[in-house]
N, C-alpha and C. Protein backbone atom coordinates (compact mmCIF):
# COMPACT_ATOMS: atom_id res chain seq x y z
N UNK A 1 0.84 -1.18 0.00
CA UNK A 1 0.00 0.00 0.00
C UNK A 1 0.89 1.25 0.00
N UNK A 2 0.47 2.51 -0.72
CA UNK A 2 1.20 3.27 -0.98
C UNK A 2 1.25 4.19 0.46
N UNK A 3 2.52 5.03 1.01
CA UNK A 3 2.13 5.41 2.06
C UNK A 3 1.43 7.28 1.70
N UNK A 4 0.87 7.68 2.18
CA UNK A 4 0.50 8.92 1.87
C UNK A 4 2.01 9.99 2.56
N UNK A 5 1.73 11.23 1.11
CA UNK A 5 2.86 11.86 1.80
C UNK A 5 2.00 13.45 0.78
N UNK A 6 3.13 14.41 1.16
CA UNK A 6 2.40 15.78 0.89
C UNK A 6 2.74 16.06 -0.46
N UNK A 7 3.06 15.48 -0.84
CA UNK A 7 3.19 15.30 -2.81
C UNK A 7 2.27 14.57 -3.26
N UNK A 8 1.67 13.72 -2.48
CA UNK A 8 0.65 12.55 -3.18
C UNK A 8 -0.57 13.47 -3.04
N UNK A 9 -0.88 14.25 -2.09
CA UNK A 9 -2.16 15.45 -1.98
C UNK A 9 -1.95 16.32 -3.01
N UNK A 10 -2.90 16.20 -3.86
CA UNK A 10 -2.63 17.63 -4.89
C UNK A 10 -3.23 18.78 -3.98
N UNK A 11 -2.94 19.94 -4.56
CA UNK A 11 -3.43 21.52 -4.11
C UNK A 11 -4.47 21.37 -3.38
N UNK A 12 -5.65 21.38 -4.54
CA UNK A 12 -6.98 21.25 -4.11
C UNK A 12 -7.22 20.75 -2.90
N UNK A 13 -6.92 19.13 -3.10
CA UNK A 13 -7.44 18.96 -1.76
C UNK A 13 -6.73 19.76 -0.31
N UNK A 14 -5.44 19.60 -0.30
CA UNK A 14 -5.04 20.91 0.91
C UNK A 14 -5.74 22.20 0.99
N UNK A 15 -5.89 22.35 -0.33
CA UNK A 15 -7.09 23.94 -0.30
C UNK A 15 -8.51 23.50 0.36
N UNK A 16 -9.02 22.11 0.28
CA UNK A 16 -10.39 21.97 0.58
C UNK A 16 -10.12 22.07 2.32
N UNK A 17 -9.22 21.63 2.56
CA UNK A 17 -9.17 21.03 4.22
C UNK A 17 -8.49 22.38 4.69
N UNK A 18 -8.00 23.11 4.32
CA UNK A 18 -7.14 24.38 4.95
C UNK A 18 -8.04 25.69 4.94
N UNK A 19 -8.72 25.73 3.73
CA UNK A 19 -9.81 26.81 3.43
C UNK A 19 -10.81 27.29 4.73
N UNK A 20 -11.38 26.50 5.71
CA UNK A 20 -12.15 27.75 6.56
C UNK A 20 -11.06 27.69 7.26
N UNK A 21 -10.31 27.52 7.72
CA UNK A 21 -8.91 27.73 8.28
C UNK A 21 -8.53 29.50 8.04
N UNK A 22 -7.97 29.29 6.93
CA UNK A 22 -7.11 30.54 6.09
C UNK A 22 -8.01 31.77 6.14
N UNK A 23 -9.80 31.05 5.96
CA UNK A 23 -10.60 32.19 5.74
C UNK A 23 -10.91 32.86 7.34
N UNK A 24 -11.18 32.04 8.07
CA UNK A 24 -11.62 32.50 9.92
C UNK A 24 -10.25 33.28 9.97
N UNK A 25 -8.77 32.91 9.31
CA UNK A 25 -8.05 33.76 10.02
C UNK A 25 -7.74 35.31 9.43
N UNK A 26 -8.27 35.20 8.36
CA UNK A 26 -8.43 36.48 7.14
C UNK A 26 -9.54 37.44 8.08
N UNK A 27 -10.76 36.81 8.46
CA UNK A 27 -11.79 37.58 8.77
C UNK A 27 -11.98 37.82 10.34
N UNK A 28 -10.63 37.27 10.92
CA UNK A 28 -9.97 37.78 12.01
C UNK A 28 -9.11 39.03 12.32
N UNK A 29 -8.47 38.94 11.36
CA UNK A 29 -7.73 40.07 10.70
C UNK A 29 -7.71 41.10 9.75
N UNK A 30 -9.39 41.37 9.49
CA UNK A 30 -9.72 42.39 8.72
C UNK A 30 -10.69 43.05 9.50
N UNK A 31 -11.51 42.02 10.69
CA UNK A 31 -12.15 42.20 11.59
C UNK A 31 -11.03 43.42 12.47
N UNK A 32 -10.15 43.06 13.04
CA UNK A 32 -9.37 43.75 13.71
C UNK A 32 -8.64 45.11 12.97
N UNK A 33 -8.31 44.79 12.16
CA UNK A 33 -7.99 45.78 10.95
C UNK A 33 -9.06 47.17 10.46
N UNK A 34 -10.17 46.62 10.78
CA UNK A 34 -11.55 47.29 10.87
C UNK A 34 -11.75 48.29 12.11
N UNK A 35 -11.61 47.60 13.03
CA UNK A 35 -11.38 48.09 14.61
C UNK A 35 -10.53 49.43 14.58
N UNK A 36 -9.17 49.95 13.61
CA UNK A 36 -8.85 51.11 13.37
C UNK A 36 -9.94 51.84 13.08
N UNK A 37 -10.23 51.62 12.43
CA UNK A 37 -10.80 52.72 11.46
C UNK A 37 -11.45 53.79 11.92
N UNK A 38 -11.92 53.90 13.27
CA UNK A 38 -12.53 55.44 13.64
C UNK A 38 -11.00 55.97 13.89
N UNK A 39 -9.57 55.61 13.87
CA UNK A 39 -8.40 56.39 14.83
C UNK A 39 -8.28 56.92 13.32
N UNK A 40 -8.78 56.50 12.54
CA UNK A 40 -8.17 57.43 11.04
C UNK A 40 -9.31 57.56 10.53
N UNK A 41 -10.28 57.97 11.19
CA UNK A 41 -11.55 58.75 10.88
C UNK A 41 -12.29 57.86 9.55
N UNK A 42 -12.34 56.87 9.87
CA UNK A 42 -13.59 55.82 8.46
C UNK A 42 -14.22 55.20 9.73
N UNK A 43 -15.12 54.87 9.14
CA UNK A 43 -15.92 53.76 9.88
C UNK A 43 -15.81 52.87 10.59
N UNK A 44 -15.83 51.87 11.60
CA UNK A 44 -15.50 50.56 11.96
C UNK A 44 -16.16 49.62 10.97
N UNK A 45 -15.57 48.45 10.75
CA UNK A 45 -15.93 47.40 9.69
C UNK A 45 -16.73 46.26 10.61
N UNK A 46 -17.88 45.95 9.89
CA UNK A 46 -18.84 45.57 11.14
C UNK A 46 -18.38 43.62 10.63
N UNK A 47 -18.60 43.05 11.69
CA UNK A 47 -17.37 41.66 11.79
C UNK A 47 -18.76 40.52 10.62
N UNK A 48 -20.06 40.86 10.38
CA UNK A 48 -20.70 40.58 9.23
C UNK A 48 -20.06 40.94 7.84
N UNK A 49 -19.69 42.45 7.74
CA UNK A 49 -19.09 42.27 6.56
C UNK A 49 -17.22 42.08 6.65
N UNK A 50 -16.66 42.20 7.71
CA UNK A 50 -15.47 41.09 7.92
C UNK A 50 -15.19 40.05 7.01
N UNK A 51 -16.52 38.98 7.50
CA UNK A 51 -16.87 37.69 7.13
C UNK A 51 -17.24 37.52 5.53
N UNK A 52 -17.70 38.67 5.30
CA UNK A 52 -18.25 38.26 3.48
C UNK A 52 -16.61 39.08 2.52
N UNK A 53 -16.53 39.73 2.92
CA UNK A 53 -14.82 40.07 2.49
C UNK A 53 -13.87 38.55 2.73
N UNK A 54 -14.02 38.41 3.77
CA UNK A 54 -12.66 37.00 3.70
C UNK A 54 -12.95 35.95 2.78
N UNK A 55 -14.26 35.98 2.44
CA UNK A 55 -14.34 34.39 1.69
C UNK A 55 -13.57 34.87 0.05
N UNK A 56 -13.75 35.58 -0.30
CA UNK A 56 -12.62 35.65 -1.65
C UNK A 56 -11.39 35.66 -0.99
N UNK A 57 -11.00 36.65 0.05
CA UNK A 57 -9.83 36.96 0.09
C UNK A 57 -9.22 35.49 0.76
N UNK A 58 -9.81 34.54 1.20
CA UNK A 58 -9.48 33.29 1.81
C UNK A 58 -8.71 32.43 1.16
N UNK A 59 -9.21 32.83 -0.54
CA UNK A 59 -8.53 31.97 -2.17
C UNK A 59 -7.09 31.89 -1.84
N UNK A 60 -6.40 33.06 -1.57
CA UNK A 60 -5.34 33.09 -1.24
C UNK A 60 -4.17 32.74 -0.43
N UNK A 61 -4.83 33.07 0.56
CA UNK A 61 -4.28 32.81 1.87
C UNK A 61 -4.38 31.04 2.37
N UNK A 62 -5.37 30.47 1.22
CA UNK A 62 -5.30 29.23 1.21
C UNK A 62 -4.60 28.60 0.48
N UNK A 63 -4.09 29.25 -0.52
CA UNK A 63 -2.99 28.82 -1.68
C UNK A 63 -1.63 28.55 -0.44
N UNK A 64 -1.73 29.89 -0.47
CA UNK A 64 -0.33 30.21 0.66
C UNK A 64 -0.24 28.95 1.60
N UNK A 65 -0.81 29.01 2.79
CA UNK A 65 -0.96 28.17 3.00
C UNK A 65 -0.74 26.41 3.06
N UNK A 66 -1.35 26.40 1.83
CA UNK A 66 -0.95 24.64 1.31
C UNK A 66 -0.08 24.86 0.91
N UNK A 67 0.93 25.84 0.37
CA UNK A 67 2.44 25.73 -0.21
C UNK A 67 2.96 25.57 1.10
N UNK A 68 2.78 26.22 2.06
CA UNK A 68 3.53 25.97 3.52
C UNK A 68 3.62 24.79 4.16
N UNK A 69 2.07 24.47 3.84
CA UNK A 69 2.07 23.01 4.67
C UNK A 69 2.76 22.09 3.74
N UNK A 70 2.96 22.10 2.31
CA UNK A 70 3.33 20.79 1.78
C UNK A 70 4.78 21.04 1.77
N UNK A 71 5.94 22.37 1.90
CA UNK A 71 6.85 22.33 1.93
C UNK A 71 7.55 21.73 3.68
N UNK A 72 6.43 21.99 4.32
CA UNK A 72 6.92 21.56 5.73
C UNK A 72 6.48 20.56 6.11
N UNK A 73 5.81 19.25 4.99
CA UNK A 73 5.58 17.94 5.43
C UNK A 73 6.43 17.77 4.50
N UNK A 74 7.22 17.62 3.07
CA UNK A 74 8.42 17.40 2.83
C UNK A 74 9.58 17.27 3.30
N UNK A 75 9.63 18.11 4.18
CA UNK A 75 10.94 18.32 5.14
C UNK A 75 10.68 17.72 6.00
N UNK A 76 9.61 16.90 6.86
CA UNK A 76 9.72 16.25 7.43
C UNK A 76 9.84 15.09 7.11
N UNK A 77 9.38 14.51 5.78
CA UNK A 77 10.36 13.19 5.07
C UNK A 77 11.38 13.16 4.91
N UNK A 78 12.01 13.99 4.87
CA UNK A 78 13.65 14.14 4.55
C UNK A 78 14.31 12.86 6.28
């Protein structure tokens, strides 16, 4: 039986399993990022629309992500 390793996972699936991951931590951090915004006179960003902003911006940060994780389960085959 073949053993599983982080080359045998294509993208996708690391993107499927990492994705609300990447996105809760995006809309953590835009949430907070939001939280400025009266010290420089805009609005506060209300943590509803936080949440509908991160899900695109999540695409990314989930890419990122699975490149991280599959370069740092490589190295742990080494």
């Amino acid at each position: 039986m073949r053993q599983a390793s982080a080359m045998g996972w294509p993208m996708w699936k690391l993107g499927l399993v990492l994705y609300p991951f990447a996105t809760g931590a995006v809309a953590i951090n835009l949430f907070m990022l939001g939280l400025l915004g009266p010290a420089i006179g805009i609005p506060a960003l209300p943590p509803v629309t936080a949440l509908l902003l991160s899900l695109p911006l999540g695409v990314p940060a989930t890419w990122a992500s699975a490149l991280w994780v599959r370069r740092l389960i490589a190295a742990a085959e080494r």
